[in-house]
N, C-alpha and C. Protein backbone atom coordinates (compact mmCIF):
# COMPACT_ATOMS: atom_id res chain seq x y z
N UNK A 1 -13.14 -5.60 -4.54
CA UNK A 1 -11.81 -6.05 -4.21
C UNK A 1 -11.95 -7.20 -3.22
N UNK A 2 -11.25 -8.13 -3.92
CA UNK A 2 -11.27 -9.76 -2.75
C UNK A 2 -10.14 -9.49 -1.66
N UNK A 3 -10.30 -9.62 -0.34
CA UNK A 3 -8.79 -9.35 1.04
C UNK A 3 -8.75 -10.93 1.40
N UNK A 4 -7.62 -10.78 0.85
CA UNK A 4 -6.95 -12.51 1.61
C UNK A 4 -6.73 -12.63 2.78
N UNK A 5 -6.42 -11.46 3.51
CA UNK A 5 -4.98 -11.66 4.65
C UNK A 5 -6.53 -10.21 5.43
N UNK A 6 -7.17 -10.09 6.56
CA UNK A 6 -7.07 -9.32 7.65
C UNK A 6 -6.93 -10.01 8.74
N UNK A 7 -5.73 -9.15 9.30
CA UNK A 7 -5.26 -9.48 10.84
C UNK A 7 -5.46 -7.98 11.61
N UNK A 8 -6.34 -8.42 12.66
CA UNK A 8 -6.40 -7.38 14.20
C UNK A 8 -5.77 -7.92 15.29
N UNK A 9 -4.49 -7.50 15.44
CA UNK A 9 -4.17 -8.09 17.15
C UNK A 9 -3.65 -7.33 17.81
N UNK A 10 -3.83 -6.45 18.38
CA UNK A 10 -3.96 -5.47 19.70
C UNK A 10 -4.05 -4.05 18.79
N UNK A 11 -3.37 -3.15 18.60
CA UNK A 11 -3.59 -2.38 17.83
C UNK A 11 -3.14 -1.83 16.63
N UNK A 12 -2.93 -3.43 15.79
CA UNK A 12 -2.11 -3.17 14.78
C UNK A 12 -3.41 -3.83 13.85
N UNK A 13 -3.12 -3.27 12.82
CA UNK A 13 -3.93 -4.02 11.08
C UNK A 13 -3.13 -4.10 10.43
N UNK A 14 -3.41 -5.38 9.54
CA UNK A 14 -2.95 -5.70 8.54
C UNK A 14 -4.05 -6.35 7.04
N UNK A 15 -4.55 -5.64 6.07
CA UNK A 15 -4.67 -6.15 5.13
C UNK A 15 -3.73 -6.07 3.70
N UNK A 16 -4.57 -7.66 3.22
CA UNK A 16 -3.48 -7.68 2.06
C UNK A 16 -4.57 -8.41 1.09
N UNK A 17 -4.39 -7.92 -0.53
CA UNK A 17 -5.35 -8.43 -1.44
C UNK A 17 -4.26 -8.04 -2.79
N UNK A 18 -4.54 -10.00 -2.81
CA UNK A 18 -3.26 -10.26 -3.89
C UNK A 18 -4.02 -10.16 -5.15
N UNK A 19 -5.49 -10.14 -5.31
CA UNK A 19 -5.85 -9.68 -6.73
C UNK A 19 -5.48 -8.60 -7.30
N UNK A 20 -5.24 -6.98 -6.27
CA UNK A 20 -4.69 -6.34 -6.62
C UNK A 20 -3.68 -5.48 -6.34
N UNK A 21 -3.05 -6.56 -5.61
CA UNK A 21 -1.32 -6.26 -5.27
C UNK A 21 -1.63 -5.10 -3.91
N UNK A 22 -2.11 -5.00 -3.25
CA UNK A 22 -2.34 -4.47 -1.81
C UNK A 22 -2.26 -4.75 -0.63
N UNK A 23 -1.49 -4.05 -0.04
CA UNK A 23 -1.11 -3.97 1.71
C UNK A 23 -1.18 -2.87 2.21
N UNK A 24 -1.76 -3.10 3.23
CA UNK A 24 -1.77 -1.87 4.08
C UNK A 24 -1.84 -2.21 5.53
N UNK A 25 -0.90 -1.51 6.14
CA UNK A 25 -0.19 -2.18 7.28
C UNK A 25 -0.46 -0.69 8.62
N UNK A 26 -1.37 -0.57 9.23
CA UNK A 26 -1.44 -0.07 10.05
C UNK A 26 -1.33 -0.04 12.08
N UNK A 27 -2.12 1.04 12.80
CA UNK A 27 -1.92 1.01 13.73
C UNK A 27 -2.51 1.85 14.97
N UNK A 28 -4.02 1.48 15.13
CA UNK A 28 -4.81 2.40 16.22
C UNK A 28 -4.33 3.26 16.77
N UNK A 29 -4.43 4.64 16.77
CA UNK A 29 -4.25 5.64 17.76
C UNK A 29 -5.20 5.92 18.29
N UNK A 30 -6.05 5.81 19.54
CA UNK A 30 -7.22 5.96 20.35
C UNK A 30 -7.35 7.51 20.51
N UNK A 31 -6.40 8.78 20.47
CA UNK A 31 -6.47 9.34 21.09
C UNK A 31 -6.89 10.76 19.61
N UNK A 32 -6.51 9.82 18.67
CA UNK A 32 -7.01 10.66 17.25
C UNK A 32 -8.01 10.06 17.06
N UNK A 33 -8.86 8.73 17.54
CA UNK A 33 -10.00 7.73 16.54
C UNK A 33 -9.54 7.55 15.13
N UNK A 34 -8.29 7.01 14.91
CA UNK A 34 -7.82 6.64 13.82
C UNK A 34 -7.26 5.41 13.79
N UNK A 35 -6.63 4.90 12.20
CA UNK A 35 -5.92 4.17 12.25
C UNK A 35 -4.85 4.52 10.97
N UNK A 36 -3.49 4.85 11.77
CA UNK A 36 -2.29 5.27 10.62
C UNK A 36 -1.49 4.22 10.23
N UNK A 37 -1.13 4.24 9.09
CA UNK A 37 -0.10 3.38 8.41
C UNK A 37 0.57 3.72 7.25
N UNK A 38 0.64 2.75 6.64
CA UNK A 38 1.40 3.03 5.12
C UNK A 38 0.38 1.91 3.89
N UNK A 39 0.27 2.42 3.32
CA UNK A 39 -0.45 1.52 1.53
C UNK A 39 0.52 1.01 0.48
N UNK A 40 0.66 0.14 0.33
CA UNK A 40 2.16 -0.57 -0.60
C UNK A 40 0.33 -1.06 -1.69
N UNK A 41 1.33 -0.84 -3.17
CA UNK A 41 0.84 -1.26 -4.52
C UNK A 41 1.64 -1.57 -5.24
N UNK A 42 2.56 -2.89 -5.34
CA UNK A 42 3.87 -2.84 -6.20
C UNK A 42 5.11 -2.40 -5.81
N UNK A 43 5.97 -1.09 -6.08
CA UNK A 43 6.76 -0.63 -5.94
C UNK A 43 6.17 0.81 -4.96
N UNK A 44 5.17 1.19 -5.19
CA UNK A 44 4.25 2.27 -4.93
C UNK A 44 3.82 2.31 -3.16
N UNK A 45 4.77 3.09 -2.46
CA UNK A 45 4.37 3.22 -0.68
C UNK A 45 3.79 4.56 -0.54
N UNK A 46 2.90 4.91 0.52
CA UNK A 46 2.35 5.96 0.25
C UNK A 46 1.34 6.14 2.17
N UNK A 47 1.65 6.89 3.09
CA UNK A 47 0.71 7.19 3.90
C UNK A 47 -0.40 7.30 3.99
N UNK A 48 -0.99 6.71 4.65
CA UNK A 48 -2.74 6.35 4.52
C UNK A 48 -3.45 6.41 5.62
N UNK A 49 -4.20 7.20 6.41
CA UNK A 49 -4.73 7.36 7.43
C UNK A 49 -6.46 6.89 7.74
N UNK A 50 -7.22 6.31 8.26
CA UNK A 50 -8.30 5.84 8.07
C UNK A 50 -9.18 6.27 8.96
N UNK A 51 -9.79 6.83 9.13
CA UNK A 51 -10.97 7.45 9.55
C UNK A 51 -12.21 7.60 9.93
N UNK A 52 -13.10 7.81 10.54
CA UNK A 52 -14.89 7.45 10.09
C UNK A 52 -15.51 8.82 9.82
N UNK A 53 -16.00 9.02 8.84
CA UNK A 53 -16.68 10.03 8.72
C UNK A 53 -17.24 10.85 9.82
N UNK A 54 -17.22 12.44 9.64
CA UNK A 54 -17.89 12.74 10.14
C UNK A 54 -17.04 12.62 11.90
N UNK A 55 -15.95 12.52 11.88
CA UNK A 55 -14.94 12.26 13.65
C UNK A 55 -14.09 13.58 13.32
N UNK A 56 -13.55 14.10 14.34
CA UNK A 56 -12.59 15.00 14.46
C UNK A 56 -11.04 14.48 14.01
N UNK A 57 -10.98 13.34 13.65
CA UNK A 57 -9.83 12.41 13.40
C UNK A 57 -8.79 13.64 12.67
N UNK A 58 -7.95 13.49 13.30
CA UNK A 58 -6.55 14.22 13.00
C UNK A 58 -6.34 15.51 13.63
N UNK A 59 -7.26 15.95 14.42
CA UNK A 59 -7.16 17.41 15.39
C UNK A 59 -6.29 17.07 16.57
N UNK A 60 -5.95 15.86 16.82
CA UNK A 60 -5.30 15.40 17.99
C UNK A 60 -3.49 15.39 17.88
């Protein structure tokens, strides 16, 4: 997958990849080691949480 668009500026993300119609628009929580947002595909929105393997991410 080709990403046109990543933006990091303070604790927000934003990618976007117009080959295959994707955004995903998130937002660091330090205190889970995550990053929450939402995934747009078209008409298609959907919660998306991002993670690193192997972290306690989401016990918080």
């Amino acid at each position: 997958m080709t990403l046109d668009v990543v933006i990091e500026e303070n604790d927000n993300l934003t990618v976007e990849s117009s080959e295959t119609g994707i955004t995903y628009e998130g937002r660091f929580r330090a205190a889970a080691n995550e990053i929450a947002g939402s995934y747009w595909q078209g008409p298609y929105e959907a919660p998306l949480i991002l993670h690193r393997p192997g972290t306690n991410a989401g016990t918080n």
